[in-house]
PDB file of N, CA and C in Angstrom:
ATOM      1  N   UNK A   1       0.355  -3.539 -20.933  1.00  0.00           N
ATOM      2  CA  UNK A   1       0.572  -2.751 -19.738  1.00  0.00           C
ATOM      3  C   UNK A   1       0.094  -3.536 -18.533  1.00  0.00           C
ATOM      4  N   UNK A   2       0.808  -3.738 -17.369  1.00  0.00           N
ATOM      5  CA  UNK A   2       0.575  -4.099 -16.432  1.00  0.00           C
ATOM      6  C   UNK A   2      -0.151  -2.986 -15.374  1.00  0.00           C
ATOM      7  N   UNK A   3       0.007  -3.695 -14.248  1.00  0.00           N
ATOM      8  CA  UNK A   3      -0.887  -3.084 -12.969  1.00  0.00           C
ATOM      9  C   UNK A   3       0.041  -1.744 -12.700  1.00  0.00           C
ATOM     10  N   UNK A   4       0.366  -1.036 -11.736  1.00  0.00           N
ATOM     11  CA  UNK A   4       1.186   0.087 -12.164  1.00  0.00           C
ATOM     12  C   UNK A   4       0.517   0.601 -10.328  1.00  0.00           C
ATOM     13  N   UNK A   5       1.508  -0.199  -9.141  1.00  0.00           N
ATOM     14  CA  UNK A   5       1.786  -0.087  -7.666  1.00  0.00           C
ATOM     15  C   UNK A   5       2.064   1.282  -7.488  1.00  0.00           C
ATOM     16  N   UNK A   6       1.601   2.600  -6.655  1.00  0.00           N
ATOM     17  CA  UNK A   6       2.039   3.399  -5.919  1.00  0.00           C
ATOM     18  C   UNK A   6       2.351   3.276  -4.896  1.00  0.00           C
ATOM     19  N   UNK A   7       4.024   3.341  -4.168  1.00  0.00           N
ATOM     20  CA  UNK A   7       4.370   2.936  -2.919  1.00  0.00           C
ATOM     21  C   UNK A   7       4.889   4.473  -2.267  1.00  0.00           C
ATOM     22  N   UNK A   8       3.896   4.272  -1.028  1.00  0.00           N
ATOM     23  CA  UNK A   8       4.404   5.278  -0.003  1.00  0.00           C
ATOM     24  C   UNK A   8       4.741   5.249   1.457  1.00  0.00           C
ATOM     25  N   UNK A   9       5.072   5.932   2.347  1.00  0.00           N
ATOM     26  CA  UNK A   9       4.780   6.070   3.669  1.00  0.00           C
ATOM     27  C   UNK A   9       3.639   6.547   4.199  1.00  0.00           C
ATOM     28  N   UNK A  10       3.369   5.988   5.073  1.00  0.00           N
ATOM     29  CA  UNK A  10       2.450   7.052   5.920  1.00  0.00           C
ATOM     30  C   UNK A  10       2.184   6.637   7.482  1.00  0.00           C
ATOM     31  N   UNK A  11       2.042   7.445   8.232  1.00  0.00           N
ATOM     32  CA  UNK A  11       2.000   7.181   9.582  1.00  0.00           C
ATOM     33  C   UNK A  11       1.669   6.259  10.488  1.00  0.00           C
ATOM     34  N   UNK A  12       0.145   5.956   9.337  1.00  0.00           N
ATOM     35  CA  UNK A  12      -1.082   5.209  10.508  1.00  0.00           C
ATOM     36  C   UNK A  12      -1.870   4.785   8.912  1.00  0.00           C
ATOM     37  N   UNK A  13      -3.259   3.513   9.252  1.00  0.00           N
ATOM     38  CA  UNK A  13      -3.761   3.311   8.818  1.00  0.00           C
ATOM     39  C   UNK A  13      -4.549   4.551   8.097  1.00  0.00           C
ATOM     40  N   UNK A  14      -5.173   5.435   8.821  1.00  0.00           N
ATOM     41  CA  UNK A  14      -5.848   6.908   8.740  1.00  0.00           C
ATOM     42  C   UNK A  14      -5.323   8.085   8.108  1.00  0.00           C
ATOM     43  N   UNK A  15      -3.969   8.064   8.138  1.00  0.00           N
ATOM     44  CA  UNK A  15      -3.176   8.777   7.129  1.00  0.00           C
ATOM     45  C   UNK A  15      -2.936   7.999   6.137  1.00  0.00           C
ATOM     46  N   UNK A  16      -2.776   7.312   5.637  1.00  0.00           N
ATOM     47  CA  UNK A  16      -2.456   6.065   4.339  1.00  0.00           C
ATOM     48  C   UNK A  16      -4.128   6.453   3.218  1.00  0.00           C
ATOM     49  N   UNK A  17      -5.056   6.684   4.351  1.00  0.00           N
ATOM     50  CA  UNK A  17      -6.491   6.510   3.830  1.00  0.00           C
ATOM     51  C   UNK A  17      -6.821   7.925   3.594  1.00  0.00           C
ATOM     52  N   UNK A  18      -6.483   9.298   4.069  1.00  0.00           N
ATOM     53  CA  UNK A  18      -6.344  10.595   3.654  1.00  0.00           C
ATOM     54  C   UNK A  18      -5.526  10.854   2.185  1.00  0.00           C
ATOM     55  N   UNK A  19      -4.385  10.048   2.432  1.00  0.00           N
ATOM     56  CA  UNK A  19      -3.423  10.316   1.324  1.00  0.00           C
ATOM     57  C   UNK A  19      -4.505   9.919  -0.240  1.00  0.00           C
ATOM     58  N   UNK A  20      -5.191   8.600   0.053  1.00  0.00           N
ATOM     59  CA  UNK A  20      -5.680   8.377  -1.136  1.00  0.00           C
ATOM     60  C   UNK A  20      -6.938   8.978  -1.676  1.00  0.00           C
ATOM     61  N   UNK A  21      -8.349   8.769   0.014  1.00  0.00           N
ATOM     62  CA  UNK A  21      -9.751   9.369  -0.375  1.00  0.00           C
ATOM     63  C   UNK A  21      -9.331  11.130   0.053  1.00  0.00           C
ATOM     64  N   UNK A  22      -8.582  11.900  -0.811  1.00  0.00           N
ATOM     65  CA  UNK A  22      -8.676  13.140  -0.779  1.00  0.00           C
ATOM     66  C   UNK A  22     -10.004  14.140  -1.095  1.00  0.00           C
ATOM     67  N   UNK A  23      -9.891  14.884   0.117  1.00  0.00           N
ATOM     68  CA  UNK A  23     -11.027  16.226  -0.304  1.00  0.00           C
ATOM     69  C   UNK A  23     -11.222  17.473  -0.970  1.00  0.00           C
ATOM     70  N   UNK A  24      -9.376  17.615  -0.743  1.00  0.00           N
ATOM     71  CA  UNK A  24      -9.324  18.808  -1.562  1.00  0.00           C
ATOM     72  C   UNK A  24      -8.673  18.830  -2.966  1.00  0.00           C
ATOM     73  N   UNK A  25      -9.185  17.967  -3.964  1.00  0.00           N
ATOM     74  CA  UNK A  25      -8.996  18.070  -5.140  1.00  0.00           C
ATOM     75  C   UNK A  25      -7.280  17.873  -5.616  1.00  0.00           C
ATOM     76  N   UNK A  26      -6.770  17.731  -4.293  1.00  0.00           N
ATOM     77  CA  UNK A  26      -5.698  17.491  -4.786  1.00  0.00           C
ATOM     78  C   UNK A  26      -4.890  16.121  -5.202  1.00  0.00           C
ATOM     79  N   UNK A  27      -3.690  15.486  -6.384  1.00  0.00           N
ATOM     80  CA  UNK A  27      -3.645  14.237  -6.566  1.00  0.00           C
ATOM     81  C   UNK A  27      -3.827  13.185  -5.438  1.00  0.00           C
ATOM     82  N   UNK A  28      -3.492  11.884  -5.443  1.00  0.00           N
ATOM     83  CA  UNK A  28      -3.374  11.169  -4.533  1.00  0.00           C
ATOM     84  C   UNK A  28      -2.368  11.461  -3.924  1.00  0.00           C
ATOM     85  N   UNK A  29      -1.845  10.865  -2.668  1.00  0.00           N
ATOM     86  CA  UNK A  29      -0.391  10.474  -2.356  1.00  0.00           C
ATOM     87  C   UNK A  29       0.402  12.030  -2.313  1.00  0.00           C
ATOM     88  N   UNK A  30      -0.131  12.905  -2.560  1.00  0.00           N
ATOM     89  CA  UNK A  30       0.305  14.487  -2.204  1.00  0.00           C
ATOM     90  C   UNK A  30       0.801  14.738  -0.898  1.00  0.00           C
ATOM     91  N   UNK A  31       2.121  15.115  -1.205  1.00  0.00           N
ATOM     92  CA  UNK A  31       2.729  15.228  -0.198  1.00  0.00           C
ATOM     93  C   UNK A  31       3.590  14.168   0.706  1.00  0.00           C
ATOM     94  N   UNK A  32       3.606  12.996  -0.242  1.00  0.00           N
ATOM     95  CA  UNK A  32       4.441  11.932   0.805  1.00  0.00           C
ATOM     96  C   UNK A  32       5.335  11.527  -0.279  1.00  0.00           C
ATOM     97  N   UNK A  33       6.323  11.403   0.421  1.00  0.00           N
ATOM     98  CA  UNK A  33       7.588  10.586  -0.702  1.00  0.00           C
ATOM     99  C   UNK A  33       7.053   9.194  -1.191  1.00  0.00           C
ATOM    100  N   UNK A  34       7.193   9.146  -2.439  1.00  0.00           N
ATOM    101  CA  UNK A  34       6.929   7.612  -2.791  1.00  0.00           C
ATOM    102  C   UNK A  34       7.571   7.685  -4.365  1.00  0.00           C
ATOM    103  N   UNK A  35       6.990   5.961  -4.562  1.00  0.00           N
ATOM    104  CA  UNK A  35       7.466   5.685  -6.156  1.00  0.00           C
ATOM    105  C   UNK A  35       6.077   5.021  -6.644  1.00  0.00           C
ATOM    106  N   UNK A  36       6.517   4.709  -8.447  1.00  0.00           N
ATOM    107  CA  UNK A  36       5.265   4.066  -8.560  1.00  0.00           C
ATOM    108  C   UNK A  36       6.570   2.705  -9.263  1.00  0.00           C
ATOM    109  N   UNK A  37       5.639   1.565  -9.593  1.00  0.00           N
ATOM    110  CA  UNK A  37       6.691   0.399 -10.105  1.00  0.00           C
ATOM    111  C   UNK A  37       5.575  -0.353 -10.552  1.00  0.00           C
ATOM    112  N   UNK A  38       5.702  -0.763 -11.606  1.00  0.00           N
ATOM    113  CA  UNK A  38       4.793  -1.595 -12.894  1.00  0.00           C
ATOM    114  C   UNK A  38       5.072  -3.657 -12.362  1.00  0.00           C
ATOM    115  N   UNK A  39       3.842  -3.947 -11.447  1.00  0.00           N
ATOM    116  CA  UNK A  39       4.029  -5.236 -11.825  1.00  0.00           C
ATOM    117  C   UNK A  39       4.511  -5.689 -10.190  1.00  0.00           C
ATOM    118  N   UNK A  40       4.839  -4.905  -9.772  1.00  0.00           N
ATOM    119  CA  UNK A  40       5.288  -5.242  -7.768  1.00  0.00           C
ATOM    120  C   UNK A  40       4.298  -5.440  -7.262  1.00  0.00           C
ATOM    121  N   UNK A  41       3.650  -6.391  -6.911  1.00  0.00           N
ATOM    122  CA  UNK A  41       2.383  -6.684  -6.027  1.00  0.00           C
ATOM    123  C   UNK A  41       3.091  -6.440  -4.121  1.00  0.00           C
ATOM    124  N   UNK A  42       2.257  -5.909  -3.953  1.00  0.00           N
ATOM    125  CA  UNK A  42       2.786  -5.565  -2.138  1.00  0.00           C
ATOM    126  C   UNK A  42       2.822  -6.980  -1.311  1.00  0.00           C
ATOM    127  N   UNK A  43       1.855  -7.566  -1.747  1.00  0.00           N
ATOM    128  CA  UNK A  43       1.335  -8.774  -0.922  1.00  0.00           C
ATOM    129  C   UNK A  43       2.376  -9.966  -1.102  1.00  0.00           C
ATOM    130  N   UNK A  44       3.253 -10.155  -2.454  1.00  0.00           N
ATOM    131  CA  UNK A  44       3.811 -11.016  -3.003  1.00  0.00           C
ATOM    132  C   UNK A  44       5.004 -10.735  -3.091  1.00  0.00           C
ATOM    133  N   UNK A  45       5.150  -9.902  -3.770  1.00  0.00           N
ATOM    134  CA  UNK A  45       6.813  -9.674  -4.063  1.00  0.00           C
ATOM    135  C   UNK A  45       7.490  -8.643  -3.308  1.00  0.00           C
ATOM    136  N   UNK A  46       6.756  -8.225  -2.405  1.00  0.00           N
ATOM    137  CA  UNK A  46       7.821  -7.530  -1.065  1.00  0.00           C
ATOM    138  C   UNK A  46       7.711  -8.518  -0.057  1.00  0.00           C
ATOM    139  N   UNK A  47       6.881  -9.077   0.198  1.00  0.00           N
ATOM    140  CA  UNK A  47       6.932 -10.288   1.418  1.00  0.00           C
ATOM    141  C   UNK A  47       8.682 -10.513   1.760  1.00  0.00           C
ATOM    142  N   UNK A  48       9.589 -10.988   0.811  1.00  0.00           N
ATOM    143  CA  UNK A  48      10.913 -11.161   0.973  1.00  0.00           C
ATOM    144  C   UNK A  48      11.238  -9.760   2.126  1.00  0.00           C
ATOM    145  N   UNK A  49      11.310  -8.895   1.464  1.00  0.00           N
ATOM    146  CA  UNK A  49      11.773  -7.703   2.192  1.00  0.00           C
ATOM    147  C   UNK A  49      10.832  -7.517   3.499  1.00  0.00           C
ATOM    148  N   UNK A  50       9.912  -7.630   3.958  1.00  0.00           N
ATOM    149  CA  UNK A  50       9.230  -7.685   4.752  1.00  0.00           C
ATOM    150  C   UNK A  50      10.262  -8.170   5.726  1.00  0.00           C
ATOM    151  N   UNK A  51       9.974  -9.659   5.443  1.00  0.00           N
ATOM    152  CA  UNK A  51      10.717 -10.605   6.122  1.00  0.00           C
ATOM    153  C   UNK A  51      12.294  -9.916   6.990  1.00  0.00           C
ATOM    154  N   UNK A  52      12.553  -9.542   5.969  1.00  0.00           N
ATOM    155  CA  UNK A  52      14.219  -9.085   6.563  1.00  0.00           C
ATOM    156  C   UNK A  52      14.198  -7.731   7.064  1.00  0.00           C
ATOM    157  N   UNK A  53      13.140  -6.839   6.875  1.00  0.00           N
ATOM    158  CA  UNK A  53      12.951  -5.973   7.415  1.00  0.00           C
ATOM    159  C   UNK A  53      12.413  -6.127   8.947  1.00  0.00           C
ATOM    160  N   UNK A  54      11.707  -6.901   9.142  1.00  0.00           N
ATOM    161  CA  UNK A  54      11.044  -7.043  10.033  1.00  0.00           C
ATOM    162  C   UNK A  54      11.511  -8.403  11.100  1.00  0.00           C
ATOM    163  N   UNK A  55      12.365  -8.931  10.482  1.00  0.00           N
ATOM    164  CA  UNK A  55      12.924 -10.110  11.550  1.00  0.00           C
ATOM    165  C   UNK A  55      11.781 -11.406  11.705  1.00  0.00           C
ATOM    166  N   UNK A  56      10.446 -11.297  11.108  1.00  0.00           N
ATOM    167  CA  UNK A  56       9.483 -12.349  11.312  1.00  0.00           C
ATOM    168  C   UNK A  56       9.370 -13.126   9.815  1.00  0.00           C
ATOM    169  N   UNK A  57       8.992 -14.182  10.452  1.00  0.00           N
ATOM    170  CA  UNK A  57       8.532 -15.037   9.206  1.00  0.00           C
ATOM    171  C   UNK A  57       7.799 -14.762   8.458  1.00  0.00           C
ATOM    172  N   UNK A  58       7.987 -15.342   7.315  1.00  0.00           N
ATOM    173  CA  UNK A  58       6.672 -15.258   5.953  1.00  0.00           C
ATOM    174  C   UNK A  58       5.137 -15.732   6.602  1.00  0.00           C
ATOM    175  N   UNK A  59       5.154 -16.725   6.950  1.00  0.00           N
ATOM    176  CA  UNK A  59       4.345 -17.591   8.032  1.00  0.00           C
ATOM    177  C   UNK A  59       3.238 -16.272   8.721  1.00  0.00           C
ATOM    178  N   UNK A  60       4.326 -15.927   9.719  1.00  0.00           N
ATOM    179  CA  UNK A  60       3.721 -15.254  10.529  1.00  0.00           C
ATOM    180  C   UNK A  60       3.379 -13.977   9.983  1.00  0.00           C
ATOM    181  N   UNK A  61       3.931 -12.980   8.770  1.00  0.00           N
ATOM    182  CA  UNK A  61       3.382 -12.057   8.413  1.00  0.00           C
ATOM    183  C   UNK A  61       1.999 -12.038   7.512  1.00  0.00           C
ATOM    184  N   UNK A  62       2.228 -13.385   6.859  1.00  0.00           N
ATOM    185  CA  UNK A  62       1.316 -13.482   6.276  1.00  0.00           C
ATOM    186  C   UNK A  62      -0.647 -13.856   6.855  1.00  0.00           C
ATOM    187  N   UNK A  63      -0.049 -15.002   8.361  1.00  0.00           N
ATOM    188  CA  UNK A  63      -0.860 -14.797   9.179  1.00  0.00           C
ATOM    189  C   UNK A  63      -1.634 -13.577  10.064  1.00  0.00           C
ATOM    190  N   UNK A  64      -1.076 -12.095  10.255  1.00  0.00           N
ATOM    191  CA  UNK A  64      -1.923 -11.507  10.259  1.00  0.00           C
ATOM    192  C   UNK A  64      -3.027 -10.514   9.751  1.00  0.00           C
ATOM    193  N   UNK A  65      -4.116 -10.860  10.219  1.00  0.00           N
ATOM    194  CA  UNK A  65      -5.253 -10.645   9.488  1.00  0.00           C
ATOM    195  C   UNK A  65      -4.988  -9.354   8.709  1.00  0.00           C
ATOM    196  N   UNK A  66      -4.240  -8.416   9.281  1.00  0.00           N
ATOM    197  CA  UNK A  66      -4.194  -6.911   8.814  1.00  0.00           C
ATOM    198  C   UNK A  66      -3.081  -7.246   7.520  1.00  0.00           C
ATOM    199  N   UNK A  67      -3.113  -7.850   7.217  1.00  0.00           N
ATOM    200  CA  UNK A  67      -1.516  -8.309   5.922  1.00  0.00           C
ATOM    201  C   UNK A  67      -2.423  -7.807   4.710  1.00  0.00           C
ATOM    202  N   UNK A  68      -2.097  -6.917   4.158  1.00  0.00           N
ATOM    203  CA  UNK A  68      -2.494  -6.951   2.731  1.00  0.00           C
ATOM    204  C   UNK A  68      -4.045  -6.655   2.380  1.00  0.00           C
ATOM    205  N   UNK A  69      -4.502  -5.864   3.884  1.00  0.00           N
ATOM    206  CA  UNK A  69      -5.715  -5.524   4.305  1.00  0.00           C
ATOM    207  C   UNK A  69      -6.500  -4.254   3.425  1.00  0.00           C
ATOM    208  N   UNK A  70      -7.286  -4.582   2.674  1.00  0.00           N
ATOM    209  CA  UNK A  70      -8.001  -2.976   1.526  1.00  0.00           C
ATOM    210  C   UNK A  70      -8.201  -2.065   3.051  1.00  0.00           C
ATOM    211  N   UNK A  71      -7.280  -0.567   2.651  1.00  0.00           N
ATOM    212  CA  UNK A  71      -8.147   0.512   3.862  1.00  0.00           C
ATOM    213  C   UNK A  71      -8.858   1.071   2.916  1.00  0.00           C
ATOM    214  N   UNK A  72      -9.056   1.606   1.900  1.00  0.00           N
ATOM    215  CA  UNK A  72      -9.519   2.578   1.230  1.00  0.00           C
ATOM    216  C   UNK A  72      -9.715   1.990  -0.500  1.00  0.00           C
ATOM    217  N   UNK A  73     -10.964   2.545  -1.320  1.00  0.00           N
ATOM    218  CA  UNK A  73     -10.759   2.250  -2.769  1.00  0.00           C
ATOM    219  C   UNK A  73     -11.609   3.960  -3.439  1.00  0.00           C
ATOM    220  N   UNK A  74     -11.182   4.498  -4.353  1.00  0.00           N
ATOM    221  CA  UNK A  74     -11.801   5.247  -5.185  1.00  0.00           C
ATOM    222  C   UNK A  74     -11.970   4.903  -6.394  1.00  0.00           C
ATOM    223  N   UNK A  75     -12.306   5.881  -7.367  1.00  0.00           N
ATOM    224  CA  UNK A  75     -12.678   5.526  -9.206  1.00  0.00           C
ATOM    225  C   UNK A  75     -13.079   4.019  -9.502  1.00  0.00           C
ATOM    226  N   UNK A  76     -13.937   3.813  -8.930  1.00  0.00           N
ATOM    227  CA  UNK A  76     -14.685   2.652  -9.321  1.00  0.00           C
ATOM    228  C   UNK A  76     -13.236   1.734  -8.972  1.00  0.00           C
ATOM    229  N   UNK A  77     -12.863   1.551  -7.939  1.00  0.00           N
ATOM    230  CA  UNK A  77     -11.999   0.460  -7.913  1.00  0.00           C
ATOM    231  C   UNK A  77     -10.345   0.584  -8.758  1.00  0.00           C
ATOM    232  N   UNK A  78     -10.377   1.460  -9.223  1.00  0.00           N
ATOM    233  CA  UNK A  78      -9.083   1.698  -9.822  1.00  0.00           C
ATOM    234  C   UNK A  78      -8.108   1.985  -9.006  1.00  0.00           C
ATOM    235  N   UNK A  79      -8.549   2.686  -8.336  1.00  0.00           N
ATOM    236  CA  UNK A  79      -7.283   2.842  -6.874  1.00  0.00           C
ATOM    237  C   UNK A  79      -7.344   2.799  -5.784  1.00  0.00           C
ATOM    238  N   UNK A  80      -6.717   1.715  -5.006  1.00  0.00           N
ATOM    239  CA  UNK A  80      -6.492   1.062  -3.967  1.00  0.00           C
ATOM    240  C   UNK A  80      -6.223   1.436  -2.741  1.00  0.00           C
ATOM    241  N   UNK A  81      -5.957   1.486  -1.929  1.00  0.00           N
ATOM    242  CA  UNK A  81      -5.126   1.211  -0.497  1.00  0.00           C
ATOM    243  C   UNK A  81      -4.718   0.230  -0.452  1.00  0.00           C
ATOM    244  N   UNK A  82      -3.803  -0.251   0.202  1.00  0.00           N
ATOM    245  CA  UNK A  82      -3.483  -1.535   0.774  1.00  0.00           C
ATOM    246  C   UNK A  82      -3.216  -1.104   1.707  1.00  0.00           C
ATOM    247  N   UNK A  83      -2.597  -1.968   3.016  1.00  0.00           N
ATOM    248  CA  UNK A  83      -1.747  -1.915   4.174  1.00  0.00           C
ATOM    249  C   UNK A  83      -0.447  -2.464   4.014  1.00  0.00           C
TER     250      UNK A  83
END
């Protein structure tokens, strides 16, 4: 079994970080459309799509500091945030 990515939307850094450190007992990611996908690293293997989404270079996305930035971690590190 591999790593096992939850991909969602969310507004802002601060909503991305609600969605995951929840208070009211409810799952993660409650309430936002998403998927999960076994083995997609955000940092690596969307970079392509980035790219064409966004009209900028690999270069330059990868250059800023906020790229692939931890907002949030719970369960001893088992689940993440990214940006």
């Amino acid at each position: 079994m591999g790593v096992i990515y939850g991909y969602f939307a969310a507004a802002d850094d601060d909503d991305a970080v609600r969605a995951v450190m929840r208070e009211d007992d409810e799952p993660t990611a409650t309430g936002y459309d998403g998927f999960d996908v076994n083995g997609m690293d955000p940092t690596v293997d969307l970079l392509p799509a980035e790219v064409i989404l966004s009209g900028r270079s690999a270069e330059t996305i990868q250059a800023d500091p906020r790229y692939g930035h931890l907002l949030a971690t719970a369960d001893d590190g088992q689940l993440l945030c990214l940006r």
